[in-house]
C-alpha atoms as a PDB file:
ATOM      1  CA  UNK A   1     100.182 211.311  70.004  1.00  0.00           C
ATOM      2  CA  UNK A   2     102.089 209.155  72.428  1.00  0.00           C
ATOM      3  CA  UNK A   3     105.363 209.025  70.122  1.00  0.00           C
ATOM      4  CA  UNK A   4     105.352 212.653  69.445  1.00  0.00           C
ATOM      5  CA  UNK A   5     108.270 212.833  71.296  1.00  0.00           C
ATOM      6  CA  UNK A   6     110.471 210.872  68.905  1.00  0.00           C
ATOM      7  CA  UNK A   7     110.176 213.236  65.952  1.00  0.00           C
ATOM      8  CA  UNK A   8     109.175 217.038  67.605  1.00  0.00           C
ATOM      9  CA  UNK A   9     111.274 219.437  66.228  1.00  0.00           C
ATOM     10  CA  UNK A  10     112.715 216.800  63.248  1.00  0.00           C
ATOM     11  CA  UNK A  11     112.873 217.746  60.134  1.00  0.00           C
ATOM     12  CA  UNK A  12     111.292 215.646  57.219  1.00  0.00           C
ATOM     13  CA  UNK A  13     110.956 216.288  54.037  1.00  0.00           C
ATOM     14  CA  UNK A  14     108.602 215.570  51.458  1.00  0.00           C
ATOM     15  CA  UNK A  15     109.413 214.302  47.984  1.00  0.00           C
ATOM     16  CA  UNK A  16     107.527 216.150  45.988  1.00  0.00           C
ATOM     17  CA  UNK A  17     107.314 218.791  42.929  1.00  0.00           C
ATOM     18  CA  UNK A  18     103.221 218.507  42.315  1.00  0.00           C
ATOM     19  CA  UNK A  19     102.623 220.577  45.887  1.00  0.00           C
ATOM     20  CA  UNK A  20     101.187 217.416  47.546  1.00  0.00           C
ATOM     21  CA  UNK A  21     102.863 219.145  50.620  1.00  0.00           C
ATOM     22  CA  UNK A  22      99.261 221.534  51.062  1.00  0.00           C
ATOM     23  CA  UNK A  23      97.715 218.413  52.469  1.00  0.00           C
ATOM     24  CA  UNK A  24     100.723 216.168  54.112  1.00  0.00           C
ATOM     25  CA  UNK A  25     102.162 218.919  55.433  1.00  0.00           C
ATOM     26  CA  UNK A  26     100.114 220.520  57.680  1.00  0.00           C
ATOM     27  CA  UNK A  27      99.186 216.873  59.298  1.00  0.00           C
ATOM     28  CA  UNK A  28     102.643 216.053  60.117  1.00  0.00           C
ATOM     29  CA  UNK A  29     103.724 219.017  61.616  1.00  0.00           C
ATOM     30  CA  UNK A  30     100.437 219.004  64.529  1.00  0.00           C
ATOM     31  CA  UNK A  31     100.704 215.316  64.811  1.00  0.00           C
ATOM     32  CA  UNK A  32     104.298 214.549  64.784  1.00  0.00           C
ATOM     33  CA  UNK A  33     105.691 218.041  65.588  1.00  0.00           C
ATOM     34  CA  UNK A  34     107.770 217.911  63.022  1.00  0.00           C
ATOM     35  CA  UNK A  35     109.719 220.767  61.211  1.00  0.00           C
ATOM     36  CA  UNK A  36     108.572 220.213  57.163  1.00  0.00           C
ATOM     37  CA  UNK A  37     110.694 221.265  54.253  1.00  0.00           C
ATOM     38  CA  UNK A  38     110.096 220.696  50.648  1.00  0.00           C
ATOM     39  CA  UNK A  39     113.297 220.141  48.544  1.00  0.00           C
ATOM     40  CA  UNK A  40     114.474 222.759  45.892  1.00  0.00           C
ATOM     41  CA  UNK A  41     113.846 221.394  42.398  1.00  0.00           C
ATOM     42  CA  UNK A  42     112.941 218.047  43.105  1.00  0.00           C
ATOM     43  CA  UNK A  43     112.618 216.489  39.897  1.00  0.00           C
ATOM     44  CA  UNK A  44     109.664 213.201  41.224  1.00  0.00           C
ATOM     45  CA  UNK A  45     109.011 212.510  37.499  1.00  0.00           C
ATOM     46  CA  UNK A  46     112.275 210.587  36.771  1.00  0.00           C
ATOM     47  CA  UNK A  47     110.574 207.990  39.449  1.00  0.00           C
ATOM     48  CA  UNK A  48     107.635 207.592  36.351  1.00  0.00           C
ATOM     49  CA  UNK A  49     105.233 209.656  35.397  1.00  0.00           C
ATOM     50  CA  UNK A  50     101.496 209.491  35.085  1.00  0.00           C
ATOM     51  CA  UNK A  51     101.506 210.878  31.370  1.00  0.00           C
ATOM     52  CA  UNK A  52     103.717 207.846  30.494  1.00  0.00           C
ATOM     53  CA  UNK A  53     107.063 209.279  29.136  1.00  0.00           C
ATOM     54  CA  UNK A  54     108.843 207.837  32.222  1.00  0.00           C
ATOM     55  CA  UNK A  55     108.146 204.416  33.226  1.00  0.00           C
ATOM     56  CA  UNK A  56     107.408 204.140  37.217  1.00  0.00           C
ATOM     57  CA  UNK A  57     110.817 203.230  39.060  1.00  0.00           C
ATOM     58  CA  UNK A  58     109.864 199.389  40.554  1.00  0.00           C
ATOM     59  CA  UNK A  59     106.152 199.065  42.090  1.00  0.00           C
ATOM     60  CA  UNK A  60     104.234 201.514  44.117  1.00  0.00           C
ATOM     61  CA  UNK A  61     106.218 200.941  47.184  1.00  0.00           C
ATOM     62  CA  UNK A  62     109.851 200.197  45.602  1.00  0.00           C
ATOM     63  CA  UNK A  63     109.404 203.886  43.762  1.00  0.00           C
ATOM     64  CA  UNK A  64     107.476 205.439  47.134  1.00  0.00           C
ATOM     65  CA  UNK A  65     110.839 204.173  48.731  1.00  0.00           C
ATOM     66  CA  UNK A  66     113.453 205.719  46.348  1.00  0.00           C
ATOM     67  CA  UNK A  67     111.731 209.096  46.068  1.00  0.00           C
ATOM     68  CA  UNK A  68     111.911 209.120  49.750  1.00  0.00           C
ATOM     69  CA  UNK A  69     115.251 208.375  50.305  1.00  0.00           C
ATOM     70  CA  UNK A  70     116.342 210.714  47.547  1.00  0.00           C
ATOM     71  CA  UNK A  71     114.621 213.284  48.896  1.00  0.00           C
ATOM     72  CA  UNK A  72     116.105 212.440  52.524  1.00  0.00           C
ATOM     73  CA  UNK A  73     119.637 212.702  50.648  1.00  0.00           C
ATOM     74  CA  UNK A  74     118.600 216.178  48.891  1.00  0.00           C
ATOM     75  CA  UNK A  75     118.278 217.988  52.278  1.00  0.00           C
ATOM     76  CA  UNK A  76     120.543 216.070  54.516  1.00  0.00           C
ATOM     77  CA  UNK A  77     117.271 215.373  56.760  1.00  0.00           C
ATOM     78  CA  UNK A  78     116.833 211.867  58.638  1.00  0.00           C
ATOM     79  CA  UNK A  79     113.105 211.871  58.046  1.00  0.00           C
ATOM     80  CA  UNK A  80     111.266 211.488  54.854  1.00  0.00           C
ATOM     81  CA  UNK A  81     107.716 210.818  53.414  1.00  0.00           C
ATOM     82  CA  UNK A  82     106.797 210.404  49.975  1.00  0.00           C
ATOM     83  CA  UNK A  83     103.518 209.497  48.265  1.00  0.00           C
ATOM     84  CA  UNK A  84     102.874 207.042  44.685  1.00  0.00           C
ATOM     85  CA  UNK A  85      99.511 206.953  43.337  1.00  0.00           C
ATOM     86  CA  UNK A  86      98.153 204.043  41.378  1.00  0.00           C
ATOM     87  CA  UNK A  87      94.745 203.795  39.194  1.00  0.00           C
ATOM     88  CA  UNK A  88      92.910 200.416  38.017  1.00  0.00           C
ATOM     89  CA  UNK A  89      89.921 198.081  38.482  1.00  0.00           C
ATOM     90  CA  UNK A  90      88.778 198.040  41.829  1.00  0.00           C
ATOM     91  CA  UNK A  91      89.627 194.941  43.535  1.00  0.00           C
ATOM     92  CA  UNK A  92      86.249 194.729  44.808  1.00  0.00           C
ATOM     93  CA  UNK A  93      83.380 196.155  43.308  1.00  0.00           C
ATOM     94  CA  UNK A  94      82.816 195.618  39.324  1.00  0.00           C
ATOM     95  CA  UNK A  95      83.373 197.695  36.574  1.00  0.00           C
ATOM     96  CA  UNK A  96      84.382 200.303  38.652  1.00  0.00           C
ATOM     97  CA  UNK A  97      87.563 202.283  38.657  1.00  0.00           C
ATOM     98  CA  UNK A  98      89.959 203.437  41.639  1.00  0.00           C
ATOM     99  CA  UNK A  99      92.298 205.239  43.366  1.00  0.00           C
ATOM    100  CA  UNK A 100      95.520 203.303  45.471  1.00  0.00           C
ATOM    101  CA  UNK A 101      97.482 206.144  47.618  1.00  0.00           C
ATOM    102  CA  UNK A 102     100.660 204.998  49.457  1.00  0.00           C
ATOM    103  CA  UNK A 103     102.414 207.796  51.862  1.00  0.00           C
ATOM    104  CA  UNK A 104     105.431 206.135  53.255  1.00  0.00           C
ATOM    105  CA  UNK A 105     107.013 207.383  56.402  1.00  0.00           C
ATOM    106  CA  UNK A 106     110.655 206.713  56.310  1.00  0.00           C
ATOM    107  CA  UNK A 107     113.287 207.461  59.680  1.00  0.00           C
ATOM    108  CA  UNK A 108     116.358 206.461  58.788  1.00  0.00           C
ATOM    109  CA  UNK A 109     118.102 207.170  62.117  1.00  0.00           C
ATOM    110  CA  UNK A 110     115.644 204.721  64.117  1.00  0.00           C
ATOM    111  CA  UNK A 111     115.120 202.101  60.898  1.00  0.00           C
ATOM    112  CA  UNK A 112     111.558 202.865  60.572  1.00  0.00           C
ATOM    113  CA  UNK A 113     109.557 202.766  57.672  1.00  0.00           C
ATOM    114  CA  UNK A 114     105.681 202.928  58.212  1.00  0.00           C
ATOM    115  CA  UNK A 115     102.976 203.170  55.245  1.00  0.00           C
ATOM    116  CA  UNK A 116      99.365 204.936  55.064  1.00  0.00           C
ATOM    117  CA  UNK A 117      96.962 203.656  52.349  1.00  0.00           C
ATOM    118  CA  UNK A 118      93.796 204.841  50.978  1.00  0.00           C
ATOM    119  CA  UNK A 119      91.626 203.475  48.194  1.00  0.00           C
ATOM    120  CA  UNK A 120      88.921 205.229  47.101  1.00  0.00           C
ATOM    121  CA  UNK A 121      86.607 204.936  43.850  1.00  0.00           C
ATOM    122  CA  UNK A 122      85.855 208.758  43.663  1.00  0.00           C
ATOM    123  CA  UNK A 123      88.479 209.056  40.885  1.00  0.00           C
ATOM    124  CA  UNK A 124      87.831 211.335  37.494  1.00  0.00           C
ATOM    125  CA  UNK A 125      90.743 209.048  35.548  1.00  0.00           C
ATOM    126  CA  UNK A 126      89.722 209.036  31.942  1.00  0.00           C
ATOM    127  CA  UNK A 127      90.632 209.272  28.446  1.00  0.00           C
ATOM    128  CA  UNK A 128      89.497 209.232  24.828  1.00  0.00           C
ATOM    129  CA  UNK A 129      90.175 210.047  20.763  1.00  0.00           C
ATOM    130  CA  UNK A 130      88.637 213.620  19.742  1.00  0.00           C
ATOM    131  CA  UNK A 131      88.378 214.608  16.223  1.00  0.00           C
ATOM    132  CA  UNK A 132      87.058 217.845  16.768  1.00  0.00           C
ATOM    133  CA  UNK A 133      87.595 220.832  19.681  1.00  0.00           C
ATOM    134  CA  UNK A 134      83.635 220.709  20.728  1.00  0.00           C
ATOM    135  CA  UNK A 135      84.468 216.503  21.422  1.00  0.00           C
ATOM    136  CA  UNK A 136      87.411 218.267  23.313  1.00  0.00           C
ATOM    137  CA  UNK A 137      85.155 220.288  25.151  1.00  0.00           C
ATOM    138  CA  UNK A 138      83.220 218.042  25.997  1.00  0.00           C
ATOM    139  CA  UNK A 139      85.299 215.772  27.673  1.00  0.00           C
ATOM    140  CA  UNK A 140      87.146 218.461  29.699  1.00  0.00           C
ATOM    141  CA  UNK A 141      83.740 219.626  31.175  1.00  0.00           C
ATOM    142  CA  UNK A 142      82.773 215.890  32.102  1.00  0.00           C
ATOM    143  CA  UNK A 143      85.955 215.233  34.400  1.00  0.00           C
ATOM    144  CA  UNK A 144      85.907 219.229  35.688  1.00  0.00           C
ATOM    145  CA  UNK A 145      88.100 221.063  33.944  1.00  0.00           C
ATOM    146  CA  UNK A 146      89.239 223.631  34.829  1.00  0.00           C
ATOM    147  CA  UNK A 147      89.358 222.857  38.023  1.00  0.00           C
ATOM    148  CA  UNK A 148      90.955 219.664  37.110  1.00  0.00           C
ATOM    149  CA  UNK A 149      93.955 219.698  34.440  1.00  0.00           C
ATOM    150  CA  UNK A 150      93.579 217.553  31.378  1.00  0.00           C
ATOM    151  CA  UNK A 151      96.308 216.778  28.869  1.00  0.00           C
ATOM    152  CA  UNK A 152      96.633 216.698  25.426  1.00  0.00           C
ATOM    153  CA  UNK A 153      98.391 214.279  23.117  1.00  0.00           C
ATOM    154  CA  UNK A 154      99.265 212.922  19.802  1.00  0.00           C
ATOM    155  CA  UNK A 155      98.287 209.539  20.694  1.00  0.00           C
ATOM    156  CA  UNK A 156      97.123 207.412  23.581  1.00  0.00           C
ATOM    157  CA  UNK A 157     100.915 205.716  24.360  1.00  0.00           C
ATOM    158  CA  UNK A 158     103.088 207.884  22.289  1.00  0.00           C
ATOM    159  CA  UNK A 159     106.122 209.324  24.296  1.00  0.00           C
ATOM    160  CA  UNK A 160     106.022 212.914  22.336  1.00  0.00           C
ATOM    161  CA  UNK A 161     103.686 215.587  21.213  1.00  0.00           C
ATOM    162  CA  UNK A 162     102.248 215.758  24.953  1.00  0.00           C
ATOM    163  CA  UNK A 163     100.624 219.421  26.068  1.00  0.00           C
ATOM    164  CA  UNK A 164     100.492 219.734  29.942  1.00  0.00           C
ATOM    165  CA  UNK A 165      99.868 222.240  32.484  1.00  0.00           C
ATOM    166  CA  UNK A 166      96.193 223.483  29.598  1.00  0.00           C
ATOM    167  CA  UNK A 167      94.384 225.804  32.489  1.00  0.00           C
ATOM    168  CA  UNK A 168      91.834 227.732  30.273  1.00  0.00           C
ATOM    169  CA  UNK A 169      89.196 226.961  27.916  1.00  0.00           C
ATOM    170  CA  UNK A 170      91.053 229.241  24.770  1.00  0.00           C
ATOM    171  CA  UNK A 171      94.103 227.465  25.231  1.00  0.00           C
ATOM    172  CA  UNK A 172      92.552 223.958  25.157  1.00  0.00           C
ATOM    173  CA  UNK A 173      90.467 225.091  22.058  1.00  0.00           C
ATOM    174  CA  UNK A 174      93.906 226.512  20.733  1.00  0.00           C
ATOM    175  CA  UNK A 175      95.948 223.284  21.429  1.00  0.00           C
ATOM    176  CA  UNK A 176      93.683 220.870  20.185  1.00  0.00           C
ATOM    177  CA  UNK A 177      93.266 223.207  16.906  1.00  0.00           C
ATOM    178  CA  UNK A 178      97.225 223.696  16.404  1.00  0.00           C
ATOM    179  CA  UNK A 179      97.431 219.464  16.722  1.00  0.00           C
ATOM    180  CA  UNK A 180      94.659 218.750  14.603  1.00  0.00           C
ATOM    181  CA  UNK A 181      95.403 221.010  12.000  1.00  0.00           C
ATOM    182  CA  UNK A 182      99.286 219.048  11.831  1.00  0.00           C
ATOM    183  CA  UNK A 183      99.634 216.525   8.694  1.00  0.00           C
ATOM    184  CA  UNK A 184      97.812 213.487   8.757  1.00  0.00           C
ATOM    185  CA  UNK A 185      96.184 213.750  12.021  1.00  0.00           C
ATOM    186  CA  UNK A 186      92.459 213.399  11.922  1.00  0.00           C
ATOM    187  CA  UNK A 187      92.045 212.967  15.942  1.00  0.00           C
ATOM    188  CA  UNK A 188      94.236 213.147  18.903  1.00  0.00           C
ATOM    189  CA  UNK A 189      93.928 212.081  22.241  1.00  0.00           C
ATOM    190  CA  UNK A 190      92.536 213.963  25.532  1.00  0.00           C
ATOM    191  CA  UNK A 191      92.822 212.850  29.252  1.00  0.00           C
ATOM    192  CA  UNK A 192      92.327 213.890  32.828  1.00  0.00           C
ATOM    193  CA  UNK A 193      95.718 215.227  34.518  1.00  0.00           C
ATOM    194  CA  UNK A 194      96.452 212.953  37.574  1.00  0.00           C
ATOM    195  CA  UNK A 195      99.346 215.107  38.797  1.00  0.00           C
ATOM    196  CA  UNK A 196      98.265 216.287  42.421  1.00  0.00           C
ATOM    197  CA  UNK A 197      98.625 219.604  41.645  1.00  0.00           C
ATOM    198  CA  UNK A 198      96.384 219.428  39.008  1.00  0.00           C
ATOM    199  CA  UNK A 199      93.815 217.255  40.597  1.00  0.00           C
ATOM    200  CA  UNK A 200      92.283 218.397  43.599  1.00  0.00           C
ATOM    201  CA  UNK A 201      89.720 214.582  43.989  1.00  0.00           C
ATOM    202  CA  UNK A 202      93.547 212.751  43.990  1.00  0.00           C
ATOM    203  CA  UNK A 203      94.627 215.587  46.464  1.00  0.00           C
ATOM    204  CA  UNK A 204      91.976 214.587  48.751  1.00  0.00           C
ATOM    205  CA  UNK A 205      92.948 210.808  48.834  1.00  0.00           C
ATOM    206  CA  UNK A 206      96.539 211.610  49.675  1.00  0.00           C
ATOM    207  CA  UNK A 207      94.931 213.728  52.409  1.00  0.00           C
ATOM    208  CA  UNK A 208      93.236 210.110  53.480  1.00  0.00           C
ATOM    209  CA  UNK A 209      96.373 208.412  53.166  1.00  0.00           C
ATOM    210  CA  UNK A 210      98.383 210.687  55.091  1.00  0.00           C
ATOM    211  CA  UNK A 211      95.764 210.397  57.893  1.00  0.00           C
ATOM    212  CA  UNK A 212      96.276 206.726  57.776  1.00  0.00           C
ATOM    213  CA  UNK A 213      99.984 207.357  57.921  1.00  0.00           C
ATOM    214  CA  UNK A 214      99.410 209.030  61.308  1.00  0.00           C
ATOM    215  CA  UNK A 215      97.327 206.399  62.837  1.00  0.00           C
ATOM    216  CA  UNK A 216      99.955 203.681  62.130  1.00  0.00           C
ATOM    217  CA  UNK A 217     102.998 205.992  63.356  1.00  0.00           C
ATOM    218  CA  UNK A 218     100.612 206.286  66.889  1.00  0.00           C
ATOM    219  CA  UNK A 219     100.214 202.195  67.017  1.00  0.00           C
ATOM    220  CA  UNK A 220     102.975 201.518  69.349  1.00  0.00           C
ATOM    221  CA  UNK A 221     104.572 197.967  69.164  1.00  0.00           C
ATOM    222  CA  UNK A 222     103.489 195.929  72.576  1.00  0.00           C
ATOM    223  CA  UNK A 223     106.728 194.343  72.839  1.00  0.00           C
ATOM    224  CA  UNK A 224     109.527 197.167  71.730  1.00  0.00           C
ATOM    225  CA  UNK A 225     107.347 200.423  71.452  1.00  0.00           C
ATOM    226  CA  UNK A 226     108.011 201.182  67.933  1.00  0.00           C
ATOM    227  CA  UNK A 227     105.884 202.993  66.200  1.00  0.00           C
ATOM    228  CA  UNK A 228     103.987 200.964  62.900  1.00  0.00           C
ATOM    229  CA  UNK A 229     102.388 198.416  64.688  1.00  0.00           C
ATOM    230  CA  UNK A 230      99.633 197.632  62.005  1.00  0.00           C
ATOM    231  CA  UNK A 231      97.606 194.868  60.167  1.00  0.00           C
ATOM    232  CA  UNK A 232      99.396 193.036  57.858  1.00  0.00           C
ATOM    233  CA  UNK A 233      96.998 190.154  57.398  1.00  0.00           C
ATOM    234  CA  UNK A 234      93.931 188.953  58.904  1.00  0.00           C
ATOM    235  CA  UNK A 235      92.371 185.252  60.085  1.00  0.00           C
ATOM    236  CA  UNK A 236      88.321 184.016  58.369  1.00  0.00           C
ATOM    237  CA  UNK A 237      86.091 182.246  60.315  1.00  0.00           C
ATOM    238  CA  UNK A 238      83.388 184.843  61.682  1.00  0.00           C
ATOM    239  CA  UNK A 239      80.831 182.844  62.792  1.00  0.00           C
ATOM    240  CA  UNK A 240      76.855 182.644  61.005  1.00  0.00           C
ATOM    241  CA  UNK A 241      74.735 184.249  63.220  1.00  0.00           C
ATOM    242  CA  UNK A 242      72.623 181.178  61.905  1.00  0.00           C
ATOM    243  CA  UNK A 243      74.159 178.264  61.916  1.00  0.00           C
ATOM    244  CA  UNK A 244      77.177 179.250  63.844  1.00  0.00           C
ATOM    245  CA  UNK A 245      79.725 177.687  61.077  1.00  0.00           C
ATOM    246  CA  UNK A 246      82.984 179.449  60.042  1.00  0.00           C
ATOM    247  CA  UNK A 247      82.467 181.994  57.221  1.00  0.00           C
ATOM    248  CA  UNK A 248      85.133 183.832  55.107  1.00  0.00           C
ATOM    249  CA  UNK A 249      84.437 186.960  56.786  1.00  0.00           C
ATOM    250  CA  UNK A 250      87.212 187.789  58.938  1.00  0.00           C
ATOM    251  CA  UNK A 251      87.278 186.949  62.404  1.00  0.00           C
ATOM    252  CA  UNK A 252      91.145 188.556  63.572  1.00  0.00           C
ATOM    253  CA  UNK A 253      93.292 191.291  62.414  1.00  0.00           C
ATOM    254  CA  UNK A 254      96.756 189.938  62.675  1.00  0.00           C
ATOM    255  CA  UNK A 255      98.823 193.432  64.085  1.00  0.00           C
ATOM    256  CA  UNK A 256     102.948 193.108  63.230  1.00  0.00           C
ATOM    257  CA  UNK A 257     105.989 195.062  64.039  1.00  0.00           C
ATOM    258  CA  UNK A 258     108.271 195.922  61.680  1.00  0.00           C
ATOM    259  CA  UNK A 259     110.840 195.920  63.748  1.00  0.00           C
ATOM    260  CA  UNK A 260     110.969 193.560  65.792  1.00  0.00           C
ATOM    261  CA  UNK A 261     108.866 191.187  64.090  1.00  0.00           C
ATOM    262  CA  UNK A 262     106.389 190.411  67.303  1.00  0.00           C
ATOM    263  CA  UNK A 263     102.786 189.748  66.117  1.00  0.00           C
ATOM    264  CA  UNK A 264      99.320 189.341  67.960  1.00  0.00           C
ATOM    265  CA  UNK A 265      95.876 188.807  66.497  1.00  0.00           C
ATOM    266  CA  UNK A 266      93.193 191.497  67.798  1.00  0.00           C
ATOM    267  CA  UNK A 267      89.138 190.386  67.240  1.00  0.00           C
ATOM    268  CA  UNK A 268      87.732 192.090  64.125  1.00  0.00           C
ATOM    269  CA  UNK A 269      84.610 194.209  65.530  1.00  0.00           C
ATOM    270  CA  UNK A 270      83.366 196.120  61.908  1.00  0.00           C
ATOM    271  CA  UNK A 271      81.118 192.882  61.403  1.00  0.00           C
ATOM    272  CA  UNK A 272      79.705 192.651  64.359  1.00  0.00           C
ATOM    273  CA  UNK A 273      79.574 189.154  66.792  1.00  0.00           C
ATOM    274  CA  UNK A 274      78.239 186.964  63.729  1.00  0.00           C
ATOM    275  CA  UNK A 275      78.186 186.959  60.197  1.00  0.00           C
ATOM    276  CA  UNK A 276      74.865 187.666  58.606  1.00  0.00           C
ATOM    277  CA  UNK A 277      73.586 184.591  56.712  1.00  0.00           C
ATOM    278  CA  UNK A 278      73.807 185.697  53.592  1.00  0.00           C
ATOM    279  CA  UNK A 279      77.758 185.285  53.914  1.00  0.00           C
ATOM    280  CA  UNK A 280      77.677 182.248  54.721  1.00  0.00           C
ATOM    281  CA  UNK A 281      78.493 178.851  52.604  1.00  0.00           C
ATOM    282  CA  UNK A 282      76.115 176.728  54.525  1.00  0.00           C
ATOM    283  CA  UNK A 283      72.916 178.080  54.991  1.00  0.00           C
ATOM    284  CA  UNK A 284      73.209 180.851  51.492  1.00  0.00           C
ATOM    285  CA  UNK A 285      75.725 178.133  48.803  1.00  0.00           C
END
């Protein structure tokens, strides 16, 4: 990497308590060179948590940022990186759910803060009402449990009565008996565990993201030769391969610099020289 230089032999720490550090880790220290520690007792859920008790701390990146820097604080270390997961309809393709990872890469002695992203739709987030442990069951086999954690609860947005950390078959069957067997409950409600440590499909997209994160700390700004020199919006108008007309397909990345604000716009090359037809307003309205 042709910044390694800047951060060999730094340490950085990651803000974590779920182990996301098996998969960040090891990147950053053979790309960056760093030197990675992960705080004692870090307590990430007061930033929000996934099973709800804790609402998350700003948006993705405003809670991404403040585990970060508290993490940074914890250890006295000038380099941090800390990673927020989000889960909803994907922006793109129908009916579909997905995965949003953010790692952000924060140096407080140079300024820099640089982001890696992936979105993926290989995501096992679900939940439902069971009135019985073989609906339980059931369930827990469809996302893979055990492999992957569920979590048990009185209700679907209820604050209390919340079973993590269920790793075997007997005490799933157990919970779920104990809570149905409580006065006046006829069903309660089951769901995939999203922690990282629990989840080894989001584990893998933080992996993504992190590689991400390493591709924009090696984009060196042109102009000042910081690192983070990344899209931040792009320019339509590919041509039809047709009819040679503007489409909305885009036709130029637009690369910025955080720091020192200097932009250029770089040819977009996934899509080829033209747009295929069936993109385009004129000849396919």
């Amino acid at each position: 990497m042709q910044n390694s230089l800047l951060f060999k032999g730094r340490k950085l720490v990651i803000a974590t308590m779920h182990e996301k550090e098996r998969v960040i880790a090891p990147l950053l220290e053979k790309n960056l060179g760093v030197e990675v520690v992960v705080p004692k007792d870090f307590n990430s859920d007061k930033f929000g948590t996934f099973t709800r008790e804790i609402k998350r701390a700003g948006n993705q990146l405003e809670a991404a940022r403040a585990k970060a820097h508290a993490a940074i604080a914890s250890v006295d270390a000038e380099l941090g990186v800390a990673s927020e997961g989000s889960f909803g309809a994907h922006p793109s393709i129908p009916f579909i759910q997905s995965n949003l990872e953010l790692l952000l890469f924060v140096d407080k002695r140079n300024g820099y803060e640089i982001r890696g992203h992936h979105r993926t739709s290989e995501t096992n987030i679900d939940g439902r009402y069971v009135a019985t442990v073989a609906e339980a069951l059931d369930f827990a086999k469809k996302i893979g449990f055990p492999e992957h954690g569920v979590i048990v609860r009185k209700s679907e947005s209820g604050r209390f009565g919340i079973h993590k950390n269920i790793q075997t078959e007997d005490v799933l069957k157990e919970t779920v008996t104990k809570m149905l067997g409580g006065m006046f409950t006829k069903r309660v409600f089951i769901e995939s565990d999203m922690r990282a440590h629990r989840n080894p499909t989001r584990m893998k997209a933080i992996e993504k993201a992190t590689e991400d994160l390493i591709k924009n700390i090696a984009s060196l700004c042109p102009k000042c030769q910081a690192p983070g020199f990344v899209v931040v919006d792009f320019e339509k108008g590919l041509p039809c391969a047709l009819c040679r007309m503007p489409t909305d397909l885009p036709l130029n990345d637009i690369y910025q610099c955080h720091v020192c604000s200097h932009w250029e716009k770089k040819r977009v090359t996934k899509y080829g020289e033209a747009s295929d037809p069936q993109y385009c307003g004129y000849c396919n309205p």
